[in-house]
C-alpha atoms as a PDB file:
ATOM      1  CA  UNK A   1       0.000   0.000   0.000  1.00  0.00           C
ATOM      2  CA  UNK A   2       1.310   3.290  -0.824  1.00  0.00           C
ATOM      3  CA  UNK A   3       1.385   6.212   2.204  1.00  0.00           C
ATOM      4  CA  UNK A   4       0.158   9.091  -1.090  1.00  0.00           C
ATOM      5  CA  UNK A   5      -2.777   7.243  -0.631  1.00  0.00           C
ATOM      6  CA  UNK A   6      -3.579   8.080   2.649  1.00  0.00           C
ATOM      7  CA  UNK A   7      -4.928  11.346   4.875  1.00  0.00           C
ATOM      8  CA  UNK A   8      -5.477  11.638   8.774  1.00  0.00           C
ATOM      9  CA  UNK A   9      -8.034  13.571   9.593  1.00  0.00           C
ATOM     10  CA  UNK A  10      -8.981  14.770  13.460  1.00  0.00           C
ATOM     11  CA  UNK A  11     -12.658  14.780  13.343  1.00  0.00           C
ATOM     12  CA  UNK A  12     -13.184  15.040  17.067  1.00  0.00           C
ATOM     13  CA  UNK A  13     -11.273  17.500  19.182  1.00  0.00           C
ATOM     14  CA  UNK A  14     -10.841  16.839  22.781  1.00  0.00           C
ATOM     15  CA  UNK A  15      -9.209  19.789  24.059  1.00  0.00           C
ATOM     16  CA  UNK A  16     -11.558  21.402  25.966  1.00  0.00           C
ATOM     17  CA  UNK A  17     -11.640  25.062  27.232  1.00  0.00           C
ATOM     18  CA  UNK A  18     -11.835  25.462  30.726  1.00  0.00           C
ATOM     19  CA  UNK A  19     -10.661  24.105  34.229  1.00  0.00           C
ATOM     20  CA  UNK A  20     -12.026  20.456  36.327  1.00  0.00           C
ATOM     21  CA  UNK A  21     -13.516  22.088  39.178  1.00  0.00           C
ATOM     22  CA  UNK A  22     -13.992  19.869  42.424  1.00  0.00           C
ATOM     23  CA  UNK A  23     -16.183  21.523  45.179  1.00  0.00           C
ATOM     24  CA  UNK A  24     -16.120  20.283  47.933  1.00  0.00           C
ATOM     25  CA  UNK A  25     -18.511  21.135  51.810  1.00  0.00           C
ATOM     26  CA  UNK A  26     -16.088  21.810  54.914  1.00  0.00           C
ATOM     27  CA  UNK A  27     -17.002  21.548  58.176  1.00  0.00           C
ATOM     28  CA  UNK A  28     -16.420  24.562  60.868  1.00  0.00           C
ATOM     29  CA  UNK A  29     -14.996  23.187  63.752  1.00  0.00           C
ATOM     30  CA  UNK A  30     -11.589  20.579  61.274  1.00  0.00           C
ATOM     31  CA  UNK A  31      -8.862  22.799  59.963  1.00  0.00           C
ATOM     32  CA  UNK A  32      -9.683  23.549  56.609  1.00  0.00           C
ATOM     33  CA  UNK A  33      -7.073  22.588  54.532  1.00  0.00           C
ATOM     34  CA  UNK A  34      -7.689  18.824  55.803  1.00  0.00           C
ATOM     35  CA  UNK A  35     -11.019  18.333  54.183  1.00  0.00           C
ATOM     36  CA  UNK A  36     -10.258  18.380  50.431  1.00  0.00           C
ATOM     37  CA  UNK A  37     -10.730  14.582  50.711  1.00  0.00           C
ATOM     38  CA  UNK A  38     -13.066  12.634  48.631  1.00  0.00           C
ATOM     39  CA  UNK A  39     -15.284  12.226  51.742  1.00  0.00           C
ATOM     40  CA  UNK A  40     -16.253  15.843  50.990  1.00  0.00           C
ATOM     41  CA  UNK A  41     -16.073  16.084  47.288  1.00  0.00           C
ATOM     42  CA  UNK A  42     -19.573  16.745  46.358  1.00  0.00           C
ATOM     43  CA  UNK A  43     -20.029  18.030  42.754  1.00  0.00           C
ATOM     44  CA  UNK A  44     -17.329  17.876  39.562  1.00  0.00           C
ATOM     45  CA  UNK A  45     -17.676  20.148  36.574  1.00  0.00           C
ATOM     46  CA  UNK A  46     -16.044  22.319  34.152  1.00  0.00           C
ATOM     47  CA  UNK A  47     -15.212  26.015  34.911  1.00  0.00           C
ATOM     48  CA  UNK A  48     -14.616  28.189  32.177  1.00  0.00           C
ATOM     49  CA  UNK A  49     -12.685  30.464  33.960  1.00  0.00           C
ATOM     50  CA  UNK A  50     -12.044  31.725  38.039  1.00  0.00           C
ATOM     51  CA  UNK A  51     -14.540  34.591  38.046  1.00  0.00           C
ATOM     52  CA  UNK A  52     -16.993  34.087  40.860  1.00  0.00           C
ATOM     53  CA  UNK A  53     -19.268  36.258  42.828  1.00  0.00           C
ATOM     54  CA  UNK A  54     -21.480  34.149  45.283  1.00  0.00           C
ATOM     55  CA  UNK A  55     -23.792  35.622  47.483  1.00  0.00           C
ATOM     56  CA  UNK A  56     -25.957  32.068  47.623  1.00  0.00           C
ATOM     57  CA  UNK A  57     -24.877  28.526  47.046  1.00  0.00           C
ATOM     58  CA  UNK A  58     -22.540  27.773  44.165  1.00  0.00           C
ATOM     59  CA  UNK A  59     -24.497  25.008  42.999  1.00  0.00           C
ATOM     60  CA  UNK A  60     -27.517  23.115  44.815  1.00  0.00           C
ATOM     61  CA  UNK A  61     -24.738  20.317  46.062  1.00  0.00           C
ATOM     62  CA  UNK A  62     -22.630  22.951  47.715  1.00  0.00           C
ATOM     63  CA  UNK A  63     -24.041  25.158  50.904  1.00  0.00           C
ATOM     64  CA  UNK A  64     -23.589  28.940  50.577  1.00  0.00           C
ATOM     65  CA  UNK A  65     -20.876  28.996  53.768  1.00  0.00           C
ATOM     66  CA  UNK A  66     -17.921  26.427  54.471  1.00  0.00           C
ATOM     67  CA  UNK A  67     -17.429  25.295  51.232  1.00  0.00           C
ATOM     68  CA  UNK A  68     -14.080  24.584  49.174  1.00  0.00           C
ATOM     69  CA  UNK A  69     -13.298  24.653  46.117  1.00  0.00           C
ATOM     70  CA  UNK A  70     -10.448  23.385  43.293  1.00  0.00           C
ATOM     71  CA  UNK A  71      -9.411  24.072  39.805  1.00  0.00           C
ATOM     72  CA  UNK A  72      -6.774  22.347  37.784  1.00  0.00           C
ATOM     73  CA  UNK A  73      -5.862  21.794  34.238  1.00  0.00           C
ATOM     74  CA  UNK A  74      -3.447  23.662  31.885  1.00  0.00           C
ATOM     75  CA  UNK A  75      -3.195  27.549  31.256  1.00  0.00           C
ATOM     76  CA  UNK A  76      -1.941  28.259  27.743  1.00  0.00           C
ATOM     77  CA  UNK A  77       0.378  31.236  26.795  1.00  0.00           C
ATOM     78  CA  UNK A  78       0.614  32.514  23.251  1.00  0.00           C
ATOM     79  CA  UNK A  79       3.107  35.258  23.757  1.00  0.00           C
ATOM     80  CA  UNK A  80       6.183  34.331  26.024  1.00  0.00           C
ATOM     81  CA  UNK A  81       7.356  37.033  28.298  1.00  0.00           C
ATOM     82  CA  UNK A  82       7.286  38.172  31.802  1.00  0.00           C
ATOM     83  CA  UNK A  83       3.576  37.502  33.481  1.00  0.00           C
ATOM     84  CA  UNK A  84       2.087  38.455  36.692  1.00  0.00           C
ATOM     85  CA  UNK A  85      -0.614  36.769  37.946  1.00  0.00           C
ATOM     86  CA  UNK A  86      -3.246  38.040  40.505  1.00  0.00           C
ATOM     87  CA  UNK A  87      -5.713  36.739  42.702  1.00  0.00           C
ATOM     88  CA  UNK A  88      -8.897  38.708  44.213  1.00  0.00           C
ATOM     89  CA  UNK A  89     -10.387  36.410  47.232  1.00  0.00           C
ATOM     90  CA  UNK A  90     -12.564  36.290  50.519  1.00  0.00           C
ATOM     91  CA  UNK A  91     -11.602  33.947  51.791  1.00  0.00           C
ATOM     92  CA  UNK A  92      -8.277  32.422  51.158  1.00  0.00           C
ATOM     93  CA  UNK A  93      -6.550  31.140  48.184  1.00  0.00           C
ATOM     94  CA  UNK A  94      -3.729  29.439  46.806  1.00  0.00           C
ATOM     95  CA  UNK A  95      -2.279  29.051  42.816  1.00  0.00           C
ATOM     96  CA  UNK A  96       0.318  26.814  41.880  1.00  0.00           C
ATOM     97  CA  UNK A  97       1.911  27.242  38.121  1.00  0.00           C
ATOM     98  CA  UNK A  98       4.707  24.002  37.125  1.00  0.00           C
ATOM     99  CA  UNK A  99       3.721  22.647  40.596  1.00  0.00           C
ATOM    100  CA  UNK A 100       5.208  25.898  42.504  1.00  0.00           C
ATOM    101  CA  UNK A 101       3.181  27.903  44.204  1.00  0.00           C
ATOM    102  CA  UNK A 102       3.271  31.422  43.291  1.00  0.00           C
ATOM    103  CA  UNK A 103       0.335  32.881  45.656  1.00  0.00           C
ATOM    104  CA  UNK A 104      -0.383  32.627  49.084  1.00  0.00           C
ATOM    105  CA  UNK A 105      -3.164  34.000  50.331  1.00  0.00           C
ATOM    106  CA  UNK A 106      -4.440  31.846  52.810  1.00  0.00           C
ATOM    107  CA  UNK A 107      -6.339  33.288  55.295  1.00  0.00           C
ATOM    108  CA  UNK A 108      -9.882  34.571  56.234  1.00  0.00           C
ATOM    109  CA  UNK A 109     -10.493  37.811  55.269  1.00  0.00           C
ATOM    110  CA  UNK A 110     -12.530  40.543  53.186  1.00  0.00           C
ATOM    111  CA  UNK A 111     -12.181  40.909  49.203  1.00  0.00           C
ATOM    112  CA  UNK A 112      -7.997  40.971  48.609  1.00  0.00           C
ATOM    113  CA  UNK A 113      -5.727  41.360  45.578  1.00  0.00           C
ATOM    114  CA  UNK A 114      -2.577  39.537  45.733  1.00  0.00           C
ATOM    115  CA  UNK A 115      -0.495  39.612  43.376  1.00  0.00           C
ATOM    116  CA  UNK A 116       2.935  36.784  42.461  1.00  0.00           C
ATOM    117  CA  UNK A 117       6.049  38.126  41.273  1.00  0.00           C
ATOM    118  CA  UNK A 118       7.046  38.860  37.819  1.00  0.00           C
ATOM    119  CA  UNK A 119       7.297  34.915  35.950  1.00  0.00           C
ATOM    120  CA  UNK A 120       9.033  34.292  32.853  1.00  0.00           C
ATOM    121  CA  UNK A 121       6.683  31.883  30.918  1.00  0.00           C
ATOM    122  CA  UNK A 122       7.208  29.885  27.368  1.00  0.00           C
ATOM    123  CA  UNK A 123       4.747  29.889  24.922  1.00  0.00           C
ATOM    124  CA  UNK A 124       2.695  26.669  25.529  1.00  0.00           C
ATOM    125  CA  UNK A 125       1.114  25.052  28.649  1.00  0.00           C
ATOM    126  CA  UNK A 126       1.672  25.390  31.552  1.00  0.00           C
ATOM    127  CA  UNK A 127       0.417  23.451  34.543  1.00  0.00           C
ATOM    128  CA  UNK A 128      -2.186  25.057  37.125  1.00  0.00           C
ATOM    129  CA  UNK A 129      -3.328  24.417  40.579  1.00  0.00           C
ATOM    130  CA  UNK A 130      -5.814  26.795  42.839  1.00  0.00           C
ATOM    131  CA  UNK A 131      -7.486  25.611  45.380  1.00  0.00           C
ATOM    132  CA  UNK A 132     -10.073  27.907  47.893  1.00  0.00           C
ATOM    133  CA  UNK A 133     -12.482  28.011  50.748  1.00  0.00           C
ATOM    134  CA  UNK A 134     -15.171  30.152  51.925  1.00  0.00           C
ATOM    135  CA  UNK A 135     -16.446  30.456  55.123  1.00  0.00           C
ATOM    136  CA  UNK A 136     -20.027  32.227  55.748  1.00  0.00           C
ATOM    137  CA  UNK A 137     -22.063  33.446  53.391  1.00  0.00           C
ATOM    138  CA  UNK A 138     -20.901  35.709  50.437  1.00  0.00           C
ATOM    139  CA  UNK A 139     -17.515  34.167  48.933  1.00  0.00           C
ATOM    140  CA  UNK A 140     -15.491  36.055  46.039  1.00  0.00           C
ATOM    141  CA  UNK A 141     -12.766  34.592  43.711  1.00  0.00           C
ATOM    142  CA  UNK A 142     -11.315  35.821  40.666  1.00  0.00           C
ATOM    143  CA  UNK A 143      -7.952  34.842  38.680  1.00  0.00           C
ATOM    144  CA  UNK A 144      -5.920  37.591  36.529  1.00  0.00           C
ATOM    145  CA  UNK A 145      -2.907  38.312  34.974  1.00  0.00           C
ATOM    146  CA  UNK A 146      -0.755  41.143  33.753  1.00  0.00           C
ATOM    147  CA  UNK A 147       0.562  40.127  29.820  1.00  0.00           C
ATOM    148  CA  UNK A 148       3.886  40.947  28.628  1.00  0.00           C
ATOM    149  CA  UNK A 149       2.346  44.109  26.765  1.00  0.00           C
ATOM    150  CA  UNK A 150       1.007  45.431  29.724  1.00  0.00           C
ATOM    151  CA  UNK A 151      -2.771  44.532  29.810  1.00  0.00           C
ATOM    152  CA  UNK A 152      -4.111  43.322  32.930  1.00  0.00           C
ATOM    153  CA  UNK A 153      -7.195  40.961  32.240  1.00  0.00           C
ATOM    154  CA  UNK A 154      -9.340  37.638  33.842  1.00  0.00           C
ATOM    155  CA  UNK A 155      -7.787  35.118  32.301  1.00  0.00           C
ATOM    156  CA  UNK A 156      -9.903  34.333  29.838  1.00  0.00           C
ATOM    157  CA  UNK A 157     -11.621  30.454  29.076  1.00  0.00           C
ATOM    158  CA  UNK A 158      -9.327  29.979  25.516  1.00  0.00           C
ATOM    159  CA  UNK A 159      -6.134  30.008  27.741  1.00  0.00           C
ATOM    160  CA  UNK A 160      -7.236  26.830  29.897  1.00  0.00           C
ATOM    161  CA  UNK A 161      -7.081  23.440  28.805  1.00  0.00           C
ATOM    162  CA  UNK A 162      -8.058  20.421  30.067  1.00  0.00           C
ATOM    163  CA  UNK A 163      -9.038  16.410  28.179  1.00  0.00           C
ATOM    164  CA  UNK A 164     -12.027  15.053  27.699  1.00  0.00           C
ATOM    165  CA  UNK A 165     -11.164  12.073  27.709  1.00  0.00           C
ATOM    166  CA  UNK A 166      -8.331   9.239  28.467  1.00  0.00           C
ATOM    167  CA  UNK A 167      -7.976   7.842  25.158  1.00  0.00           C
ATOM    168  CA  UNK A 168      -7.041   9.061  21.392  1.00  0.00           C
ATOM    169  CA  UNK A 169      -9.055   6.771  18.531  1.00  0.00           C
ATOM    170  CA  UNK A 170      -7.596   6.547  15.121  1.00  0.00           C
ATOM    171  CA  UNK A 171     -10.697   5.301  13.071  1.00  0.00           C
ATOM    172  CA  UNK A 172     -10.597   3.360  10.022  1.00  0.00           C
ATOM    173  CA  UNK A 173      -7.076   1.249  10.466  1.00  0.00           C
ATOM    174  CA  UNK A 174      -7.033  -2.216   9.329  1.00  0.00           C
ATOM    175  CA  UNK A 175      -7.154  -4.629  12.124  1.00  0.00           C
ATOM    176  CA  UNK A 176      -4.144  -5.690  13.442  1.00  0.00           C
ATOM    177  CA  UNK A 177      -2.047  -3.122  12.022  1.00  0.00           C
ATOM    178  CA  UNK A 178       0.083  -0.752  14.835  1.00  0.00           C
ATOM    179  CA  UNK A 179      -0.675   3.063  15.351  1.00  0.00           C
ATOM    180  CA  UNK A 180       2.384   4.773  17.198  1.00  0.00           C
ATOM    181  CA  UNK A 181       2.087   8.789  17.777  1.00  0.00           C
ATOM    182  CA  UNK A 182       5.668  10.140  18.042  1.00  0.00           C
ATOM    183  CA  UNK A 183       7.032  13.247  19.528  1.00  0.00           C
ATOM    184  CA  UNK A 184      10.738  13.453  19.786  1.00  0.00           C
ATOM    185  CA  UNK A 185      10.519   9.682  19.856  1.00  0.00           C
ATOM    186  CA  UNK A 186       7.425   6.950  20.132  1.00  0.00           C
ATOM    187  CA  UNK A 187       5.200   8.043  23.159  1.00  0.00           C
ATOM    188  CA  UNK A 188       1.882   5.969  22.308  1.00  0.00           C
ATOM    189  CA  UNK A 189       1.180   3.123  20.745  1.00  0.00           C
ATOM    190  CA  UNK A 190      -1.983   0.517  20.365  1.00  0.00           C
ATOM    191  CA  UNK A 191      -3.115  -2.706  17.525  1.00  0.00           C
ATOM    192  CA  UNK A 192      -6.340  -2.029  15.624  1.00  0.00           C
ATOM    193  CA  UNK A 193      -9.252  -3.912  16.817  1.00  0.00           C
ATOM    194  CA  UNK A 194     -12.088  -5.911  14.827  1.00  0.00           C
ATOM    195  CA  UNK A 195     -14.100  -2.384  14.441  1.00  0.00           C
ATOM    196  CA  UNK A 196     -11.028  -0.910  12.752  1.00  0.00           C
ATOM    197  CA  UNK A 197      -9.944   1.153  15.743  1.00  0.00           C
ATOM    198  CA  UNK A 198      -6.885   1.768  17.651  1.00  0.00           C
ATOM    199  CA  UNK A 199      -7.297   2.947  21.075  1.00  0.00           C
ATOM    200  CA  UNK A 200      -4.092   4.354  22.470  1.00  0.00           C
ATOM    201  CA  UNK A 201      -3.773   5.112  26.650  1.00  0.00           C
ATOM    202  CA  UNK A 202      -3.715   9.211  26.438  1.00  0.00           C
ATOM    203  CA  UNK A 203      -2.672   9.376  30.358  1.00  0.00           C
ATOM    204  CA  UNK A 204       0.891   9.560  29.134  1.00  0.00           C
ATOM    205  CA  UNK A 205       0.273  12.891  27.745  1.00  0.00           C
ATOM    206  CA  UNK A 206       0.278  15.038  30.629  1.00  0.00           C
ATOM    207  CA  UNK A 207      -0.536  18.193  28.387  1.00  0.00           C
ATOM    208  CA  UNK A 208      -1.560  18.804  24.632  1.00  0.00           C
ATOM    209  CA  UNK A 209       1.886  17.783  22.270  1.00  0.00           C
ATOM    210  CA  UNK A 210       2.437  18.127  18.966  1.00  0.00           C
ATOM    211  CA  UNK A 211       3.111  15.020  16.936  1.00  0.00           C
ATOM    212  CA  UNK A 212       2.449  12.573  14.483  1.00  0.00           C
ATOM    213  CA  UNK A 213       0.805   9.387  14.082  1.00  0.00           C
ATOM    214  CA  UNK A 214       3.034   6.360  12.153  1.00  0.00           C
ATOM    215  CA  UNK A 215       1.106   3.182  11.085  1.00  0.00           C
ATOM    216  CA  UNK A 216       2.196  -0.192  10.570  1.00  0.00           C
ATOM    217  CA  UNK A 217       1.241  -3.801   9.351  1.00  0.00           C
ATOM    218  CA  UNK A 218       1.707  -6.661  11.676  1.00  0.00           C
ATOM    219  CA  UNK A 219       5.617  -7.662  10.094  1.00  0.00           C
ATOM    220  CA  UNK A 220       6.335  -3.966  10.565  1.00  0.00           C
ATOM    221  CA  UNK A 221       6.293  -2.602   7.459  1.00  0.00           C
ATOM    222  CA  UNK A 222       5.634   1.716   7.065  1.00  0.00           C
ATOM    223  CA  UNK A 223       2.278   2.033   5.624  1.00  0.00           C
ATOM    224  CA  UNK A 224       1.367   5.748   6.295  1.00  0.00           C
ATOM    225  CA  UNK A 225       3.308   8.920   8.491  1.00  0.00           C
ATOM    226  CA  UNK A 226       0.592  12.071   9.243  1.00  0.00           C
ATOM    227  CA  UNK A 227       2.100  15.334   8.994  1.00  0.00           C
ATOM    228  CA  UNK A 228       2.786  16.947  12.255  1.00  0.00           C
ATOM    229  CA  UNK A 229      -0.332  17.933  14.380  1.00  0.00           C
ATOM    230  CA  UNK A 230      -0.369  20.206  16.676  1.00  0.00           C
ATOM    231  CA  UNK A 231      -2.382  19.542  20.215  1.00  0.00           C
ATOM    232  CA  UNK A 232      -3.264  15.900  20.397  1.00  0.00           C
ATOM    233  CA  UNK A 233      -4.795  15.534  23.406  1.00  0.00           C
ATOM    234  CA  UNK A 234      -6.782  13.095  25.157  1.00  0.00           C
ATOM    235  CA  UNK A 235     -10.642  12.996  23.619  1.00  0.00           C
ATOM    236  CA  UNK A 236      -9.043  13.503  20.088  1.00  0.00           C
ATOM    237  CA  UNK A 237     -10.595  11.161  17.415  1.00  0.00           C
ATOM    238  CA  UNK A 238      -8.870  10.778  14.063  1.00  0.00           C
ATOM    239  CA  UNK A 239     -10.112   9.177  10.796  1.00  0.00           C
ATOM    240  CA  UNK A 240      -7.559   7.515   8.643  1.00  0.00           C
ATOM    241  CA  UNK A 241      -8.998   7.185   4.925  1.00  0.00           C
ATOM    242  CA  UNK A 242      -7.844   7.798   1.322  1.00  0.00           C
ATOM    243  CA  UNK A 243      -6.092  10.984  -0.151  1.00  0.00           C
END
C-alpha cells in the first residue's frame, strides 16, 4: 500500500476550554485545609474560567458557607514574556503554576488582591493548581494576569485546557495493524481492533503535544506517516482514509 494514498483527519477535538472544578462542603470546627478529601467532594464540573461572585450557594450540592473549592488543568500562553498573575479572594486562596506555588493567600479575610512576582513563561502550557475556601455566606474569587504588553485581564476560558477524555481513537485502520504517535521519539502506541480502531492510553500525555501518528502492518512494514499535528490531546478522534 502506498502512504500518497492516505490522509489523517482529526474529526473530534478533545481539548476542551476550561478548568475540572472539584467543590467540595467543609465543616467549621476541622482545619480547613484537611477536608479536600473525597469524603467531601460533592459536585465535579467544568469552569470556564475563576470569576466568581457568590452571594448564595454555588451550585444546589454545595451550601452557601464552608465550602471549598479546586481548579486544575493547563493555562496556555501565546506570547512568552514576563507575566504576573493576581488573585482577588474572601476567603483564602492558593495558585500553583509548574507545581510551585506562586500565591499565598491563605487566610480569612474581606475581598484581597494579591499579586505573584514577575514569571518568565514559554509559549505553551503550563500546569495550574488553585485551590479555595469560603467560610459564611458571600464568597469572592477571581484569577488575573498582567501580559507581557502590559494589559491586565481575567484570564480568559481559551487560555485553559483540560481532556475530555483518556484515550485518542484513530478510526478506520485495518485490524491488526500498529498506530504509534511520536514526539521526539514513540510516546503511544496501540493494535487495531475488529471495528477498525486503535485505542491508544492518552494518560501519558500530561498536556496537549504536537506530533504525528506512524502506522504499521503486523511484520512492521511503514504504511502511512501524518504530517505533524499540533495539540493531540486526550478525547481527540482521528479518521484515517484515502487521499
Amino acid at each position: 500500500m502506498s502512504e500518497s494514498k492516505y490522509v489523517l483527519v482529526r474529526i473530534k477535538r478533545g481539548l476542551i476550554n476550561g478548568l475540572k472544578a472539584k467543590y467540595y462542603v467543609l465543616a467549621a470546627e476541622k482545619p480547613v485545609e484537611e477536608q479536600f478529601t473525597n469524603e467531601n467532594l460533592r459536585l465535579e464540573r467544568i469552569d470556564p474560567q475563576i470569576n466568581f461572585v457568590w452571594w448564595d450557594k454555588p451550585a444546589p450540592e454545595i451550601p452557601a458557607d464552608f465550602f471549598g473549592v479546586e481548579w486544575e488543568g493547563f493555562l496556555r500562553v501565546t506570547q512568552g514574556g514576563l507575566y504576573r498573575f493576581y488573585l482577588l479572594t474572601d476567603d483564602g486562596a492558593k495558585l500553583w503554576l509548574n507545581d510551585e506555588l506562586i500565591i499565598d493567600a491563605w487566610k480569612d479575610q474581606a475581598p484581597t488582591v494579591y499579586h505573584s512576582d514577575l514569571l518568565g513563561l514559554g509559549a505553551g502550557y503550563h500546569k495550574i493548581f488553585v485551590r479555595f475556601y469560603n467560610k459564611f455566606a458571600f464568597g469572592e474569587i477571581i484569577l488575573g494576569w498582567i501580559r507581557p504588553d502590559g494589559v491586565a485581564e481575567i484570564i480568559p476560558q481559551e487560555n485553559y485546557a483540560i481532556p475530555s477524555d483518556t484515550k485518542i481513537v484513530v478510526e478506520g485502520v485495518t485490524e491488526g495493524y500498529r498506530v504509534e504517535f511520536w514526539s521526539g521519539g514513540k510516546i503511544l502506541e496501540a493494535v487495531a481492533n475488529k471495528k477498525n480502531k486503535a485505542i491508544l492510553d492518552a494518560t501519558k500525555l500530561v498536556k496537549p503535544q504536537d506530533g504525528y501518528f506512524k502506522i504499521l502492518t503486523p511484520d512492521g512494514k511503514h504504511v502511512f506517516e501524518s504530517p505533524v499535528i499540533r495539540d493531540v490531546w486526550g478525547g481527540d478522534v482521528f479518521q484515517l482514509g484515502e487521499g
